[in-house]
Protein backbone atom coordinates (compact mmCIF):
# COMPACT_ATOMS: atom_id res chain seq x y z
CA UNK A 1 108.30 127.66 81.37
CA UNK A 2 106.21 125.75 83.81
CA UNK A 3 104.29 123.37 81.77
CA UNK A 4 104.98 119.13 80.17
CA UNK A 5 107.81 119.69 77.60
CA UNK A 6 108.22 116.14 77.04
CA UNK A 7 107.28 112.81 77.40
CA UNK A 8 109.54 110.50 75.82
CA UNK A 9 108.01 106.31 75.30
CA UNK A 10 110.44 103.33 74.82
CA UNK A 11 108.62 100.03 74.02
CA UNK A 12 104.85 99.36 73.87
CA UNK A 13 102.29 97.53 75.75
CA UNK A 14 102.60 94.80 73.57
CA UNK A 15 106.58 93.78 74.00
CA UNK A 16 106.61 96.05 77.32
CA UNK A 17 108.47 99.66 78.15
CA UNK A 18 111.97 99.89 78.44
CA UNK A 19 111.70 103.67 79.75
CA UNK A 20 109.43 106.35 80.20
CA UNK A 21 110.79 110.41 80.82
CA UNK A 22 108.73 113.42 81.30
CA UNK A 23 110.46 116.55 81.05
CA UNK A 24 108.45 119.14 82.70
CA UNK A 25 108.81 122.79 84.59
CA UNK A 26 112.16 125.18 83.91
CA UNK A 27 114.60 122.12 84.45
CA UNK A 28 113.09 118.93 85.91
CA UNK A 29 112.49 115.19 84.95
CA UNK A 30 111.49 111.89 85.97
CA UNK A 31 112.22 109.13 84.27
CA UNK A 32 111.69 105.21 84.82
CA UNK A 33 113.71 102.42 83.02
CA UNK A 34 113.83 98.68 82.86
CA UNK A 35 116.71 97.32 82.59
CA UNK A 36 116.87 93.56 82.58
CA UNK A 37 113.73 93.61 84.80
CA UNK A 38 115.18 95.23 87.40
CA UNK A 39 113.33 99.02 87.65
CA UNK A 40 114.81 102.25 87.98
CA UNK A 41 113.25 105.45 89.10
CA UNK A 42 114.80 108.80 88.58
CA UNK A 43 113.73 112.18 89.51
CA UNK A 44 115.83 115.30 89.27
CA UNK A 45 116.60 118.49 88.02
CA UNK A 46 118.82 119.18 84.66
CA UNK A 47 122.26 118.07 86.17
CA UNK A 48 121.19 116.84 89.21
CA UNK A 49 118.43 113.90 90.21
CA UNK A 50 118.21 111.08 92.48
CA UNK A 51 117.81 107.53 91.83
CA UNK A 52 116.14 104.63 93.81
CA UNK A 53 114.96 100.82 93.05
CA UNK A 54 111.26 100.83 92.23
CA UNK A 55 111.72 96.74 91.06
CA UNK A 56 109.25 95.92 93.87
CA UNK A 57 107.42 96.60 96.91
CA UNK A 58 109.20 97.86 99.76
CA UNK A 59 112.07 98.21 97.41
CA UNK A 60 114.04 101.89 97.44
CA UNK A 61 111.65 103.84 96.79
CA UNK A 62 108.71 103.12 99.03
CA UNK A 63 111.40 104.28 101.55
CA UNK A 64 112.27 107.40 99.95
CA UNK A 65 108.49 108.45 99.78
CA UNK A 66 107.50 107.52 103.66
CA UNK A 67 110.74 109.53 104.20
CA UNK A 68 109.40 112.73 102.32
CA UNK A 69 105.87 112.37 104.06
CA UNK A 70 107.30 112.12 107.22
CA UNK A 71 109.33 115.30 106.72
CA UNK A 72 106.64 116.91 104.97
CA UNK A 73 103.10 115.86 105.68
CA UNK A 74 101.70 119.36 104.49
CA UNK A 75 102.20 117.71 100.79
CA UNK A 76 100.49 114.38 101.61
CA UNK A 77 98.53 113.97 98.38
CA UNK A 78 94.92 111.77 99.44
CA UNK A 79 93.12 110.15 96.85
CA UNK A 80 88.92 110.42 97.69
């Protein structure tokens, strides 16, 4: 099943998002929460995922990506 199962919204523009999940492919997610300010990024697979700060630049998970390009610069994805 290799498609968007989900998308799950928490909050609104107007009084701001306390999380956002996608579910998508057999078994995977990503979700992002805010939780006192402070913002959480997840990304995983059904009982397994990793989580990183995303609160602000240079935070967690700028690190994790430059990590992942480094190790894998065939996936690089370039904007025009």
């Amino acid at each position: 099943m290799a498609k968007i199962r989900a998308v799950v919204v928490e909050g609104d523009r107007e009084h701001g998002y306390n999380r956002v999940q996608v579910l998508f492919g057999p078994n995977f997610f990503l979700e992002i929460v805010d939780n006192d300010g402070r913002v959480s990024f997840l990304l995983g697979t059904h009982h397994e995922a990793f989580k990183a700060d995303a609160s602000e630049a240079k935070a967690e998970l700028e690190n994790y990506i430059k990590e992942i390009m480094e190790r894998h610069p065939e996936s690089i994805f370039e904007e025009d």
